[in-house]
N, C-alpha and C. Protein backbone atom coordinates (compact mmCIF):
# COMPACT_ATOMS: atom_id res chain seq x y z
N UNK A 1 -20.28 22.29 27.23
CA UNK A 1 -18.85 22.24 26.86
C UNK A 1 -18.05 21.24 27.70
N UNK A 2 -18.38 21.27 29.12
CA UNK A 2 -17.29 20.33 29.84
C UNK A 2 -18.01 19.16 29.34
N UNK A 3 -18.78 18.38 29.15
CA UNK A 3 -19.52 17.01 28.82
C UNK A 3 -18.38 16.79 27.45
N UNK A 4 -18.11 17.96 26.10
CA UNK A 4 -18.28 17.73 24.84
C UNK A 4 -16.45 17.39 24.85
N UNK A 5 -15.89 17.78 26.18
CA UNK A 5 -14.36 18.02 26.48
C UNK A 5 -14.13 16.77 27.11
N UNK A 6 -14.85 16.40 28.04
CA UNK A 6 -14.86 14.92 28.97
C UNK A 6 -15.51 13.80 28.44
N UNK A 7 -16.11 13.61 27.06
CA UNK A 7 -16.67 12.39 27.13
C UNK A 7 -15.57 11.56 26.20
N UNK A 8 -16.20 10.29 26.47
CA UNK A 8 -15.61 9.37 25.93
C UNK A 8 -14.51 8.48 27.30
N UNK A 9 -14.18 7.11 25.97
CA UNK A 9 -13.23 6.33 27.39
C UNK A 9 -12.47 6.84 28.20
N UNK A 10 -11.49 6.12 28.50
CA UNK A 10 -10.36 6.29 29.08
C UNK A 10 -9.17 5.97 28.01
N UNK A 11 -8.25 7.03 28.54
CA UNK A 11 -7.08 7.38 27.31
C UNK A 11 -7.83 8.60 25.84
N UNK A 12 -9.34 8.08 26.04
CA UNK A 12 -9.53 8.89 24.72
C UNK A 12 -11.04 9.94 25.34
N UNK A 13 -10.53 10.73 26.08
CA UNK A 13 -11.56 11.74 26.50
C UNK A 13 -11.62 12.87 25.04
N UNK A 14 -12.28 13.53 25.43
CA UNK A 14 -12.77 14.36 23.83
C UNK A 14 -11.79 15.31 24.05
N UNK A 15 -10.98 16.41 24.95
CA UNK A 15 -10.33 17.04 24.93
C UNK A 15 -8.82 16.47 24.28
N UNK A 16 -8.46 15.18 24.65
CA UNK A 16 -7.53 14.97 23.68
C UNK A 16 -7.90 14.49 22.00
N UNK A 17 -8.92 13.90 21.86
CA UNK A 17 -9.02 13.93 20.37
C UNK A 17 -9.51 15.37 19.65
N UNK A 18 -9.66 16.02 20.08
CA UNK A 18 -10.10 17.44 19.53
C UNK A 18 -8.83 17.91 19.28
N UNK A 19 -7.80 17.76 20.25
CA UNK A 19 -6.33 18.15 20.14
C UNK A 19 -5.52 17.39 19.17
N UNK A 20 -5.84 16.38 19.23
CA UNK A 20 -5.05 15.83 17.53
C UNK A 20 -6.03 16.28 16.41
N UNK A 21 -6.84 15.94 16.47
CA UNK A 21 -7.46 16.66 15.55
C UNK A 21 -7.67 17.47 14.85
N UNK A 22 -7.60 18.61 15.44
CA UNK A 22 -6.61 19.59 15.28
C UNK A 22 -5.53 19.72 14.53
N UNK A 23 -4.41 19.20 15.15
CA UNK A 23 -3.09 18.81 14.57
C UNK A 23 -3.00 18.64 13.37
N UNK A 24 -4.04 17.35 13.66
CA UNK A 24 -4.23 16.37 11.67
C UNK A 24 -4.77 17.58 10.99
N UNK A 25 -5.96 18.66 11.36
CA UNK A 25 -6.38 19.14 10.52
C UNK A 25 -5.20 19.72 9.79
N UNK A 26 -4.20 20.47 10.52
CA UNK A 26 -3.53 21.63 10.35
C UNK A 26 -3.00 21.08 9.23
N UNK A 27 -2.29 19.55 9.46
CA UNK A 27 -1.65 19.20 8.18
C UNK A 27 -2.48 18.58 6.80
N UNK A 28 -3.35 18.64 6.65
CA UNK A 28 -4.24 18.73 5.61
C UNK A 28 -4.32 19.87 4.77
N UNK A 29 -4.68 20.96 5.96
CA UNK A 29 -4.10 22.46 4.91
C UNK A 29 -2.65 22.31 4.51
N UNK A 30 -1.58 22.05 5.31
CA UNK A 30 -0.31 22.14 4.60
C UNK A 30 -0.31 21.29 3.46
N UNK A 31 -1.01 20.34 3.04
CA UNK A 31 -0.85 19.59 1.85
C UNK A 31 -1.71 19.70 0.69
N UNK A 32 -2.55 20.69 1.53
CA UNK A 32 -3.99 20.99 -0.15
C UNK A 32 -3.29 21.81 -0.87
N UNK A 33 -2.25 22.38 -1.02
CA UNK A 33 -1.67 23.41 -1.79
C UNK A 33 -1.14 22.19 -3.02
N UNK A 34 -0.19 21.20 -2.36
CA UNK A 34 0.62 20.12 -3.23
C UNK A 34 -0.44 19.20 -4.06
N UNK A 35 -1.72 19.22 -3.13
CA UNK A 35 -2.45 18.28 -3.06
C UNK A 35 -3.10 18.43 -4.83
N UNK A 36 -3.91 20.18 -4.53
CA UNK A 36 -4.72 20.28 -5.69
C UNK A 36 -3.52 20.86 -6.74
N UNK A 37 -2.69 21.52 -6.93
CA UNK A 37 -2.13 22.05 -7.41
C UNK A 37 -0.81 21.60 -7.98
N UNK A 38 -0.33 20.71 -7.00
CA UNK A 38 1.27 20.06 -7.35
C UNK A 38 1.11 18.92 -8.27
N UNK A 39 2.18 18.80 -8.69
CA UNK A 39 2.79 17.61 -9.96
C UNK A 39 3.08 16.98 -9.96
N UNK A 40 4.21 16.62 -9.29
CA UNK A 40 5.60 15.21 -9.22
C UNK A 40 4.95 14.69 -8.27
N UNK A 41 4.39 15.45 -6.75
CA UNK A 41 4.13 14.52 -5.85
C UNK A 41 2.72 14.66 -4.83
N UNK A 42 1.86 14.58 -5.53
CA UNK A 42 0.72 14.74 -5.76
C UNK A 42 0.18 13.43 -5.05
N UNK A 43 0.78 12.21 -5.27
CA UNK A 43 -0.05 11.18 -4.69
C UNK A 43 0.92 11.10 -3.38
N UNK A 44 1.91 11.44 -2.86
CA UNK A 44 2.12 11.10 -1.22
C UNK A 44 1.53 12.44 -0.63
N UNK A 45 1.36 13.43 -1.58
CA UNK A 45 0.49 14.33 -0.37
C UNK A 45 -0.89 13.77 -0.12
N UNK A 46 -1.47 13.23 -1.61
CA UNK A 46 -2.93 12.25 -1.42
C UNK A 46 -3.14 11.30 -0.48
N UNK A 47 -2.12 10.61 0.22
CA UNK A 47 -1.53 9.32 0.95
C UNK A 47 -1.49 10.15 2.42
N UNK A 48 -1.05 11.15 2.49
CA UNK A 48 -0.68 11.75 4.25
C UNK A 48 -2.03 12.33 4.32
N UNK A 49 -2.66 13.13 3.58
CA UNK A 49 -4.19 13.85 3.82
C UNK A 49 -5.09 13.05 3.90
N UNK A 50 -5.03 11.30 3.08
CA UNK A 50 -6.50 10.54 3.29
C UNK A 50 -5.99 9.87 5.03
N UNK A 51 -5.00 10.09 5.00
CA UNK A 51 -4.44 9.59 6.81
C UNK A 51 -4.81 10.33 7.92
N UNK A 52 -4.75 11.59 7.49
CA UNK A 52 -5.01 12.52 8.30
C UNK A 52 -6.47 12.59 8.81
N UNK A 53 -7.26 12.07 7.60
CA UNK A 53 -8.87 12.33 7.34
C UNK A 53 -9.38 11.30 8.49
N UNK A 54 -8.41 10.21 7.98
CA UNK A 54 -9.32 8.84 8.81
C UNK A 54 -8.55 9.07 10.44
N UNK A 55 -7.43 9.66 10.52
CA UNK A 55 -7.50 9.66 12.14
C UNK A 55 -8.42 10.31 12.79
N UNK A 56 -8.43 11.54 12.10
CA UNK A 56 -9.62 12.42 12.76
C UNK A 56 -10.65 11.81 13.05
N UNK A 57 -11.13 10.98 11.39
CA UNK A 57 -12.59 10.49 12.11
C UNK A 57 -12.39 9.37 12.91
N UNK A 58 -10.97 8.67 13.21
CA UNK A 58 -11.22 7.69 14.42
C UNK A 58 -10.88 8.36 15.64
N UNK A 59 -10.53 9.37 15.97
CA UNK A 59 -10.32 9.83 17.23
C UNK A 59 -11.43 10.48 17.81
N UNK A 60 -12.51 10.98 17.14
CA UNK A 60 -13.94 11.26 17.19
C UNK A 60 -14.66 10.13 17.31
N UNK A 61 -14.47 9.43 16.37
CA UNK A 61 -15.65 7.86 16.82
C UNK A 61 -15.00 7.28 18.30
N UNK A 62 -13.94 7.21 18.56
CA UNK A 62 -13.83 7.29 19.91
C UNK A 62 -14.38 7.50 21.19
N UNK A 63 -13.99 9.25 20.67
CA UNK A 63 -14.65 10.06 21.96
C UNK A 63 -16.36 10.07 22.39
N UNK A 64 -16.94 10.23 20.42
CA UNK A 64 -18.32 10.62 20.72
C UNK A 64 -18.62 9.27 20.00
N UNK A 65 -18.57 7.95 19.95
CA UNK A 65 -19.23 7.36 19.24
C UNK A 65 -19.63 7.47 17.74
N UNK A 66 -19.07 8.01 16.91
CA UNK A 66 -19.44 8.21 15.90
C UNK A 66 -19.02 6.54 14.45
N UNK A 67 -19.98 6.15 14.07
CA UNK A 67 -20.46 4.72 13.49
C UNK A 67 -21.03 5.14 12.36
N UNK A 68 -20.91 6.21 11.54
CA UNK A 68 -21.17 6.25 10.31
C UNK A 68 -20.04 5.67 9.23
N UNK A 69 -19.04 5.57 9.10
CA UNK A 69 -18.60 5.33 8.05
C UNK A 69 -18.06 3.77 8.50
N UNK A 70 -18.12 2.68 8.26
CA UNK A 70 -17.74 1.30 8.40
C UNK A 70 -16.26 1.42 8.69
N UNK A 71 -15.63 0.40 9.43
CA UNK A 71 -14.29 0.39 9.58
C UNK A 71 -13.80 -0.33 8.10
N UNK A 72 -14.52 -1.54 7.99
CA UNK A 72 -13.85 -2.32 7.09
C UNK A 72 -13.47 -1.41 5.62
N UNK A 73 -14.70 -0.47 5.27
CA UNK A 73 -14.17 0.15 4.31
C UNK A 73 -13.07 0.91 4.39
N UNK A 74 -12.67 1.09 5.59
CA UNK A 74 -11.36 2.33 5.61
C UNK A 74 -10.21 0.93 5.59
N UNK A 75 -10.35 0.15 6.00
CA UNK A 75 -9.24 -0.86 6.36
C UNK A 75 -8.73 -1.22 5.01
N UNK A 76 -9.76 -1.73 4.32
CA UNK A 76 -9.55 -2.05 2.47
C UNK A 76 -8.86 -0.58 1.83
N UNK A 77 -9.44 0.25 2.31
CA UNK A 77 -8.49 1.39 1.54
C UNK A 77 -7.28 1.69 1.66
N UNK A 78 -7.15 1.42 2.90
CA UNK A 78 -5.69 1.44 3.19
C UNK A 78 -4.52 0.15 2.46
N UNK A 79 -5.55 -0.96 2.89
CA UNK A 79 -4.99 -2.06 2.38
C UNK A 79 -4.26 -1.97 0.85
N UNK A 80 -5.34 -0.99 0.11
CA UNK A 80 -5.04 -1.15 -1.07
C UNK A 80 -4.05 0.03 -1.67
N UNK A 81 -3.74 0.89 -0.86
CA UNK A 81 -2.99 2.03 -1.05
C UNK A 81 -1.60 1.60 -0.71
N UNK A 82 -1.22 0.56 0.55
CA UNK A 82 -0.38 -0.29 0.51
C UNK A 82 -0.05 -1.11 -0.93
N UNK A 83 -0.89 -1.79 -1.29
CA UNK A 83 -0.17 -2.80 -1.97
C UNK A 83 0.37 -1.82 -3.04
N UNK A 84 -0.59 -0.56 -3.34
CA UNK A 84 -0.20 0.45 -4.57
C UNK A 84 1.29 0.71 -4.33
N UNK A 85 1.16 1.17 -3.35
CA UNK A 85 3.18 1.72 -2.83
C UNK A 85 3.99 0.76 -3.30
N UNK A 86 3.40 -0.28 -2.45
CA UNK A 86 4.35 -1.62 -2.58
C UNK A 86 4.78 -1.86 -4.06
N UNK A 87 3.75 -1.98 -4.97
CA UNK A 87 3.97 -2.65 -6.02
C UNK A 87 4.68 -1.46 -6.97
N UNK A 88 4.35 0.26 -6.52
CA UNK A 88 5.17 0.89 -7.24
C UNK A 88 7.06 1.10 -7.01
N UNK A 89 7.08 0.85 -5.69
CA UNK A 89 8.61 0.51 -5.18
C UNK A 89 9.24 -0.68 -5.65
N UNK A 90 8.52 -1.87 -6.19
CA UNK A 90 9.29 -2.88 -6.74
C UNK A 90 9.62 -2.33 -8.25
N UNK A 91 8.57 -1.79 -9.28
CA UNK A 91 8.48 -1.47 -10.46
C UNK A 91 10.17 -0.21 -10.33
N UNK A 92 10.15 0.76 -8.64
CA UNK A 92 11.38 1.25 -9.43
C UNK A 92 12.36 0.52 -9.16
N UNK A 93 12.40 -0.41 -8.12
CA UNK A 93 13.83 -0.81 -7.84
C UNK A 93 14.23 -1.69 -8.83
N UNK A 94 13.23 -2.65 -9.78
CA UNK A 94 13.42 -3.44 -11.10
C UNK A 94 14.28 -2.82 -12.10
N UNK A 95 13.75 -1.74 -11.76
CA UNK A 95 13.68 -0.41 -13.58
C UNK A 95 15.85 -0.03 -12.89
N UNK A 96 16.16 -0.08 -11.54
CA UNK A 96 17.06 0.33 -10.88
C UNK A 96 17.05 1.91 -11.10
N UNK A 97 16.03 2.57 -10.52
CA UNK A 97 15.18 3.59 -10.29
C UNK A 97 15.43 4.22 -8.81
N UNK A 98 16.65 5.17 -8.44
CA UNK A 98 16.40 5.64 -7.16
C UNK A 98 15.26 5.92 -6.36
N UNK A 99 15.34 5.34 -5.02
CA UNK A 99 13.70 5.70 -4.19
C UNK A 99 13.76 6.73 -3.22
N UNK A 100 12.84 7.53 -2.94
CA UNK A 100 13.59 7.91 -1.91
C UNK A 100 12.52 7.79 -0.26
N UNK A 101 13.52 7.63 0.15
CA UNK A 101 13.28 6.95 1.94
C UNK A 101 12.17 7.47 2.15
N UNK A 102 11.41 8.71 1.91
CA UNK A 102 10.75 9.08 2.62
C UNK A 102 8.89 8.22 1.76
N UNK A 103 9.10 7.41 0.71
CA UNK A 103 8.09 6.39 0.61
C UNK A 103 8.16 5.51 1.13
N UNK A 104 9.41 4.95 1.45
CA UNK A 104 9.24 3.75 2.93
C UNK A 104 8.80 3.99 4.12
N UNK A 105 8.79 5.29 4.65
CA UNK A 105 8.40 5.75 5.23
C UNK A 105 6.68 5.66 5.71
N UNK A 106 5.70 6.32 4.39
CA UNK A 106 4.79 6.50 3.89
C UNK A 106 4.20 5.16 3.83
N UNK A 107 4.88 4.46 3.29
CA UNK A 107 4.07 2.52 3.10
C UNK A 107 4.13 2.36 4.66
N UNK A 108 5.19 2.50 5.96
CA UNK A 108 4.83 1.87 6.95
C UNK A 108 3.75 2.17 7.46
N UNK A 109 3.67 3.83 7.19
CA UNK A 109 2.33 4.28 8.00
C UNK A 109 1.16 3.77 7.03
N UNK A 110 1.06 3.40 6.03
CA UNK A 110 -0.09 3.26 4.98
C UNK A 110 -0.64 1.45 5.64
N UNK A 111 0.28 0.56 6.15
CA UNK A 111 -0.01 -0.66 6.55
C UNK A 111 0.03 -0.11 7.52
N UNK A 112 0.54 0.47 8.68
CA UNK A 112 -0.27 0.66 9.83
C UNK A 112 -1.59 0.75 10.06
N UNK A 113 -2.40 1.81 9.14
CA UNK A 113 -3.05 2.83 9.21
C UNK A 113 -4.32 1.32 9.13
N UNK A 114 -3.86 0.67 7.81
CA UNK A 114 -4.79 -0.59 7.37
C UNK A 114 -4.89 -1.65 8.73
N UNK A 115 -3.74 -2.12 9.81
CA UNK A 115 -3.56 -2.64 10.86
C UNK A 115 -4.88 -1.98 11.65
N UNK A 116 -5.00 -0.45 12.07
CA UNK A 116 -5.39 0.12 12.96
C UNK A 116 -7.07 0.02 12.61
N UNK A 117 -7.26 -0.26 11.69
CA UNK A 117 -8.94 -0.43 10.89
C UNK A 117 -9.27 -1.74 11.22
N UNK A 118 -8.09 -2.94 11.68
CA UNK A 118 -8.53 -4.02 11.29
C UNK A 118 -9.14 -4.56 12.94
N UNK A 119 -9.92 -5.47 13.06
CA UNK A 119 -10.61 -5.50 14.42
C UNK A 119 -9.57 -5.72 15.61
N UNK A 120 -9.91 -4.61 16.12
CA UNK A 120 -9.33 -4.43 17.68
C UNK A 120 -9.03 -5.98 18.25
N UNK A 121 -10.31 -6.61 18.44
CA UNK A 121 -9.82 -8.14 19.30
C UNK A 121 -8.99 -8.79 18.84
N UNK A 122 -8.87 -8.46 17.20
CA UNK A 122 -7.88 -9.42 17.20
C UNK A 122 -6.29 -8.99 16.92
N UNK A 123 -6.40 -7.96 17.30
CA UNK A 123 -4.91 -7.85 17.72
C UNK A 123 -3.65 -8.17 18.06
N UNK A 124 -2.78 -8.41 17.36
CA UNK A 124 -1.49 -9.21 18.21
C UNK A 124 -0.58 -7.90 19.03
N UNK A 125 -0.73 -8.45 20.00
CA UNK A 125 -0.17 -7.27 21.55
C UNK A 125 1.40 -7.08 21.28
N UNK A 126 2.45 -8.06 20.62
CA UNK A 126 3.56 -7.62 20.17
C UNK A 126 3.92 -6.89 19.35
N UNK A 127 2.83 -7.26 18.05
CA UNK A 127 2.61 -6.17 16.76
C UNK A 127 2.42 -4.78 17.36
N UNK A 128 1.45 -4.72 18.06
CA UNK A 128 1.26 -3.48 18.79
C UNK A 128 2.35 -3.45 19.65
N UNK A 129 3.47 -3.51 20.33
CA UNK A 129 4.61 -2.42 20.86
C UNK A 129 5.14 -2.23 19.91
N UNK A 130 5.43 -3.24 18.56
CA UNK A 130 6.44 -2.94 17.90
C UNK A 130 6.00 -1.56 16.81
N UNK A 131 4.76 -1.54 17.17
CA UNK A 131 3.94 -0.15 16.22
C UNK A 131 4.51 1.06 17.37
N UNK A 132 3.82 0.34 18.36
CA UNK A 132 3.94 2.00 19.32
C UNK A 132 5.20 2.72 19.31
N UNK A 133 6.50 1.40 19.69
CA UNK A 133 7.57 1.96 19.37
C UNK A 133 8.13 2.53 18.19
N UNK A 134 8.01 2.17 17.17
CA UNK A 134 8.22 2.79 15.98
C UNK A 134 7.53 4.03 15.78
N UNK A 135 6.58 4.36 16.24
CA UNK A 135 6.03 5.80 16.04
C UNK A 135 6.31 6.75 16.96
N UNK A 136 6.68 6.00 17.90
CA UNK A 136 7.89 6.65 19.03
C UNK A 136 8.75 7.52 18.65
N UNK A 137 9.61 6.73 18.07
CA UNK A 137 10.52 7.10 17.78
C UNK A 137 10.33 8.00 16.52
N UNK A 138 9.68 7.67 15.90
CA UNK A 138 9.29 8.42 14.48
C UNK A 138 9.32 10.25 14.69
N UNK A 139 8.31 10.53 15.94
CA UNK A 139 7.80 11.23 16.24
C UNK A 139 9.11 11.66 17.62
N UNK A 140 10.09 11.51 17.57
CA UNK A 140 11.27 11.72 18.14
C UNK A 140 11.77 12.31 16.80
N UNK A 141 12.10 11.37 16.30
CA UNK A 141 13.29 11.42 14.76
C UNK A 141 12.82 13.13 14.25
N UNK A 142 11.26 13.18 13.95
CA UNK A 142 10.90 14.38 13.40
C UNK A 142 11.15 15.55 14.02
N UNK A 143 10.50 15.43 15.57
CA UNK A 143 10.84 16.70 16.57
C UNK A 143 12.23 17.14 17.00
N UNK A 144 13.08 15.91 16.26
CA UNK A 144 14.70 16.31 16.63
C UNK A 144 15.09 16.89 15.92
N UNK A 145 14.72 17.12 14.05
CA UNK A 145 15.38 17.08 13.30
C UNK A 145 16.64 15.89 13.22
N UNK A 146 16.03 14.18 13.28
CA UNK A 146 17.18 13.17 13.01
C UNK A 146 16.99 12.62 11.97
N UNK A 147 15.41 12.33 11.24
CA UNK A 147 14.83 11.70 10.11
C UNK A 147 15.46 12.62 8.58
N UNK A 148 15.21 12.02 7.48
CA UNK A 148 15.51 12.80 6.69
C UNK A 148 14.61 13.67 6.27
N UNK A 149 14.89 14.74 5.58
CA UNK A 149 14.16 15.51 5.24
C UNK A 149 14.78 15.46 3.51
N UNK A 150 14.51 16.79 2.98
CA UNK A 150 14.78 16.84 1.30
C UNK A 150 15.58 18.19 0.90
N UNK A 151 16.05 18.86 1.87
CA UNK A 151 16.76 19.71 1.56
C UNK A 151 17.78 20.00 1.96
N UNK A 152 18.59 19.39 3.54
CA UNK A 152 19.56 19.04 3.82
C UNK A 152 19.93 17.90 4.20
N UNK A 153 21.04 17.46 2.73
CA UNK A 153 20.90 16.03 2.43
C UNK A 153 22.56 15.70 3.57
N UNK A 154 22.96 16.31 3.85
CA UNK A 154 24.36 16.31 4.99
C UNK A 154 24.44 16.26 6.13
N UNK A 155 23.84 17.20 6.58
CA UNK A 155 23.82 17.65 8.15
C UNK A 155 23.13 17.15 8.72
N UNK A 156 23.18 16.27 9.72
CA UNK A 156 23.30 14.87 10.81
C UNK A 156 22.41 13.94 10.18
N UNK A 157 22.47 13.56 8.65
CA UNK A 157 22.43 12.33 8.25
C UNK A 157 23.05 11.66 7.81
N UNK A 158 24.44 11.33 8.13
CA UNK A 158 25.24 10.38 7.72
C UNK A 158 24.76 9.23 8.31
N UNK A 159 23.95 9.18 9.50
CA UNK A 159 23.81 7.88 10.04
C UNK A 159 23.31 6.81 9.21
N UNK A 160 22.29 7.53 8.15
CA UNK A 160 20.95 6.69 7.42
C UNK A 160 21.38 6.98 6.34
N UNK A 161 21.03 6.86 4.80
CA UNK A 161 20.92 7.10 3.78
C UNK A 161 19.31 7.66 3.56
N UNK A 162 19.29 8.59 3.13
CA UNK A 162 17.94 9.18 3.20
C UNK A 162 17.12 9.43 1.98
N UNK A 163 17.83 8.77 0.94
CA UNK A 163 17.26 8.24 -0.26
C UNK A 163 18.24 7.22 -0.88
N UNK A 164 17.66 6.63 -1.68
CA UNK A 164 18.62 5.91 -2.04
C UNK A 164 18.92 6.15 -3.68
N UNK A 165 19.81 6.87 -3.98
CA UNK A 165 20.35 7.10 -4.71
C UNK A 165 19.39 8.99 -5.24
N UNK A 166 19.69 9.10 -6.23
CA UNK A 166 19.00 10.88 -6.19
C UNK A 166 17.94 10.67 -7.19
N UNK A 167 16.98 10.40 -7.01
CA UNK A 167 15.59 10.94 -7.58
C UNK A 167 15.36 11.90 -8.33
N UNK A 168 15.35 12.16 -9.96
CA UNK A 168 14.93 13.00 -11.03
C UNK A 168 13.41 13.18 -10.72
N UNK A 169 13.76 14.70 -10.74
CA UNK A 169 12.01 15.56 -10.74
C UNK A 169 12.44 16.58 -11.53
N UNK A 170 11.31 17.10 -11.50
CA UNK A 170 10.90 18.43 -12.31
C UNK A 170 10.63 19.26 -10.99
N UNK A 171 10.18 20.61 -11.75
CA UNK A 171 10.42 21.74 -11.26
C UNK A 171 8.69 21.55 -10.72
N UNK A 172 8.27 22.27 -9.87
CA UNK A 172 7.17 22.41 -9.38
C UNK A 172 6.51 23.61 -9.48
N UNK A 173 5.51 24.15 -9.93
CA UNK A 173 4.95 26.08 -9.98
C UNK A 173 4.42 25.94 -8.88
N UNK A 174 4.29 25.15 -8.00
CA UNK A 174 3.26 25.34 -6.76
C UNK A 174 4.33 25.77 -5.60
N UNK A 175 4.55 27.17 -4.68
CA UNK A 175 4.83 27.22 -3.98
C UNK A 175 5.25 26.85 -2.37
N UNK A 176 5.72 26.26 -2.17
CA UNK A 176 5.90 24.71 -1.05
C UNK A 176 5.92 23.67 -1.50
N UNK A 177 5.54 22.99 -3.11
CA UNK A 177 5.82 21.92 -3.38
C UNK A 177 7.31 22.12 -3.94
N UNK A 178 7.58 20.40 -3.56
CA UNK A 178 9.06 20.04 -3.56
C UNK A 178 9.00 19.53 -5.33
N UNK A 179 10.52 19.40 -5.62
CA UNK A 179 10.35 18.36 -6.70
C UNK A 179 10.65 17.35 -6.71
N UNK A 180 11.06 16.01 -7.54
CA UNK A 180 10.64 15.15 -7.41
C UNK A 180 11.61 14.08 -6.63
N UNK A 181 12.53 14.73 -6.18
CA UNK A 181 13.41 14.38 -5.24
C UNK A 181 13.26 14.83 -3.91
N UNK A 182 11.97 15.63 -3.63
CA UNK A 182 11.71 16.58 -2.32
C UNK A 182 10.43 16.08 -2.25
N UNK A 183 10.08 15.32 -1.18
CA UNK A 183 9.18 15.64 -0.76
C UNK A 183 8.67 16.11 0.82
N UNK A 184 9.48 16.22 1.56
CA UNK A 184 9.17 16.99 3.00
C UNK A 184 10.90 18.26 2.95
N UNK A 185 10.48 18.94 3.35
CA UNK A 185 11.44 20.26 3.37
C UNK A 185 11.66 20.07 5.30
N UNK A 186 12.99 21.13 5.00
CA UNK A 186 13.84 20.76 6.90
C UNK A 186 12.53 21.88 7.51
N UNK A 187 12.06 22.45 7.34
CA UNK A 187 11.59 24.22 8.03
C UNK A 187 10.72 23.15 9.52
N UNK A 188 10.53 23.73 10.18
CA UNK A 188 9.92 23.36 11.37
C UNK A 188 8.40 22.65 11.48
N UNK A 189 7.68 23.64 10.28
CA UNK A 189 6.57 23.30 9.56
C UNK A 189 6.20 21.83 9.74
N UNK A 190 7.05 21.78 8.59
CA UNK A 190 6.84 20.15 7.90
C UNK A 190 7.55 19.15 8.93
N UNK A 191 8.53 19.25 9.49
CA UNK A 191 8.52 18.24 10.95
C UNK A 191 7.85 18.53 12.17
N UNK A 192 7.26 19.44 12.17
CA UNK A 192 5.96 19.22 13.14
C UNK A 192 5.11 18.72 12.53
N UNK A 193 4.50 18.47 11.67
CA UNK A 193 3.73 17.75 11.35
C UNK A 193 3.53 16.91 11.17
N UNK A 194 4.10 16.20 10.96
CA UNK A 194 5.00 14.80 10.66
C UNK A 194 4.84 14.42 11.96
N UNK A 195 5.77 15.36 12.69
CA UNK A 195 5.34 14.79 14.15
C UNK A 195 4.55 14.45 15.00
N UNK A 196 3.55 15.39 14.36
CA UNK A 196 2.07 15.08 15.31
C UNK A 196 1.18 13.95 14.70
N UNK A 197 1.23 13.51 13.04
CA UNK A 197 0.99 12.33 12.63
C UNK A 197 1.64 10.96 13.04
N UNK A 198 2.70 10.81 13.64
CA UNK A 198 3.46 9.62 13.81
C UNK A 198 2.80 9.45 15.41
N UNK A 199 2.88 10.87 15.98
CA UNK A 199 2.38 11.00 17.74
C UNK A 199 0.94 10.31 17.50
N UNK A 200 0.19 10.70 16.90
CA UNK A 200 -1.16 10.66 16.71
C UNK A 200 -1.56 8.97 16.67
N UNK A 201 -0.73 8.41 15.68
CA UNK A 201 -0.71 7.04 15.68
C UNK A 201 -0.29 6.06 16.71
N UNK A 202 0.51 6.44 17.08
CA UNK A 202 1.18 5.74 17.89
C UNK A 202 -0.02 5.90 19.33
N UNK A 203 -0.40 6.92 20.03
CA UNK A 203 -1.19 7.21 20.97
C UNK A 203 -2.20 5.99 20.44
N UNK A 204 -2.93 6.62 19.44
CA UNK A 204 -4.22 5.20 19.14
C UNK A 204 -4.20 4.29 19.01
N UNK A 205 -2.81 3.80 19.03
CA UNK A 205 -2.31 2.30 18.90
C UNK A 205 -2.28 1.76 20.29
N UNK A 206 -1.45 2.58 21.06
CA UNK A 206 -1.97 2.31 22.75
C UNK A 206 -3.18 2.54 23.24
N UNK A 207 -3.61 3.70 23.49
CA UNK A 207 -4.81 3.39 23.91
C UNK A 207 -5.66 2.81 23.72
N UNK A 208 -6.19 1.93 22.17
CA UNK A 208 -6.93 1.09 22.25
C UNK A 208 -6.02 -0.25 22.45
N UNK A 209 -4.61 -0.54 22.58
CA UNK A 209 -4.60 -1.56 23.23
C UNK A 209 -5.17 -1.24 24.44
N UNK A 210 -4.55 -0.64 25.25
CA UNK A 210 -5.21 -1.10 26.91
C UNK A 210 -6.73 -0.77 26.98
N UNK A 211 -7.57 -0.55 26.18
CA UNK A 211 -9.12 -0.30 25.74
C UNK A 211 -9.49 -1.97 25.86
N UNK A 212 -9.15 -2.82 25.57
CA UNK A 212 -9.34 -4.25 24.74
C UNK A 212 -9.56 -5.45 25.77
């Protein structure tokens, strides 16, 4: 047990990737409910759970070496789940189709996620603060209650606009899924989780910089 707790580099001993890991798992269950079952928003819970999947397995290939699944294939997936966002956010803003913030959101981490697959050496070291910081803060915004959420559209968000304009959904039968104007709820739940995904990133963004 102490070997399976202590191995790995520095910054990434196994006791801390077991601990996000963790984390990520937890929010995977919170989203298999939306995931298999929900309607309107079915593909950003698909988008936070295949995120969740691949941190885990990079915070493990880390610790224990683990080299089964290729990077490049996770990098292209991401890549391409990006351009999907991308190209569905132009189609609404064309159509003049309210969006709401919390898919801009979702695309940064979706090109991160593709950044973090792509080879370590070649890294640009500014790109990387300007990641770390942003997930910084991300993972501030969530644990404060400052980011938006989908159910209190008033209370201390005047700063931001937290969608842009109001998003038509339908009703959802799945219990915890939002509709189509909801997709993260205020409860503590869902910004911890959030939180520990933005934490999660941001950590692996540093530590394998100073890894390099």
């Amino acid at each position: 047990m102490p070997g399976i707790l202590t191995s790995g580099p520095d910054f990434f001993p196994g006791w801390v990737s077991i601990l996000f890991s963790l984390g990520l798992a937890l929010g995977i269950v919170h989203h298999l409910p939306c995931l298999i079952r929900g309607h309107s928003n079915r593909w950003f819970h698909a988008a936070h759970t295949a995120m969740a999947l691949s941190m885990i397995y990079m915070y493990l290939s880390m610790s224990y070496d683990w080299n089964w699944l290729p990077a490049t294939w996770q990098m292209w997936f991401f890549v391409a789940t990006s351009v999907a966002i991308t190209a569905w956010l132009l189609v609404k803003v064309l159509r003049r189709q309210p969006v709401n913030f919390l898919w801009i959101l979702l695309l940064i981490q979706q090109a991160a996620m593709a950044y973090m697959w792509y080879p370590m050496m070649r890294w640009n070291a500014i790109l990387i603060f300007v990641l770390v910081s942003w997930f910084a803060i991300e993972t501030f915004g969530w644990a404060a209650n400052l980011l938006p959420d989908d159910t209190r559209m008033v209370e201390n968000r005047n700063w931001f606009p937290y969608q842009l304009g109001t998003e038509e959904g339908t009703a959802d039968a799945t219990p915890g899924c939002h509709t189509g104007a909801h997709l993260i709820g205020s409860d503590w739940k869902d910004r911890t989780l959030m939180a520990i995904m933005a934490l999660s990133m941001g950590y692996m963004f540093y530590g394998m910089q100073l890894l390099r």
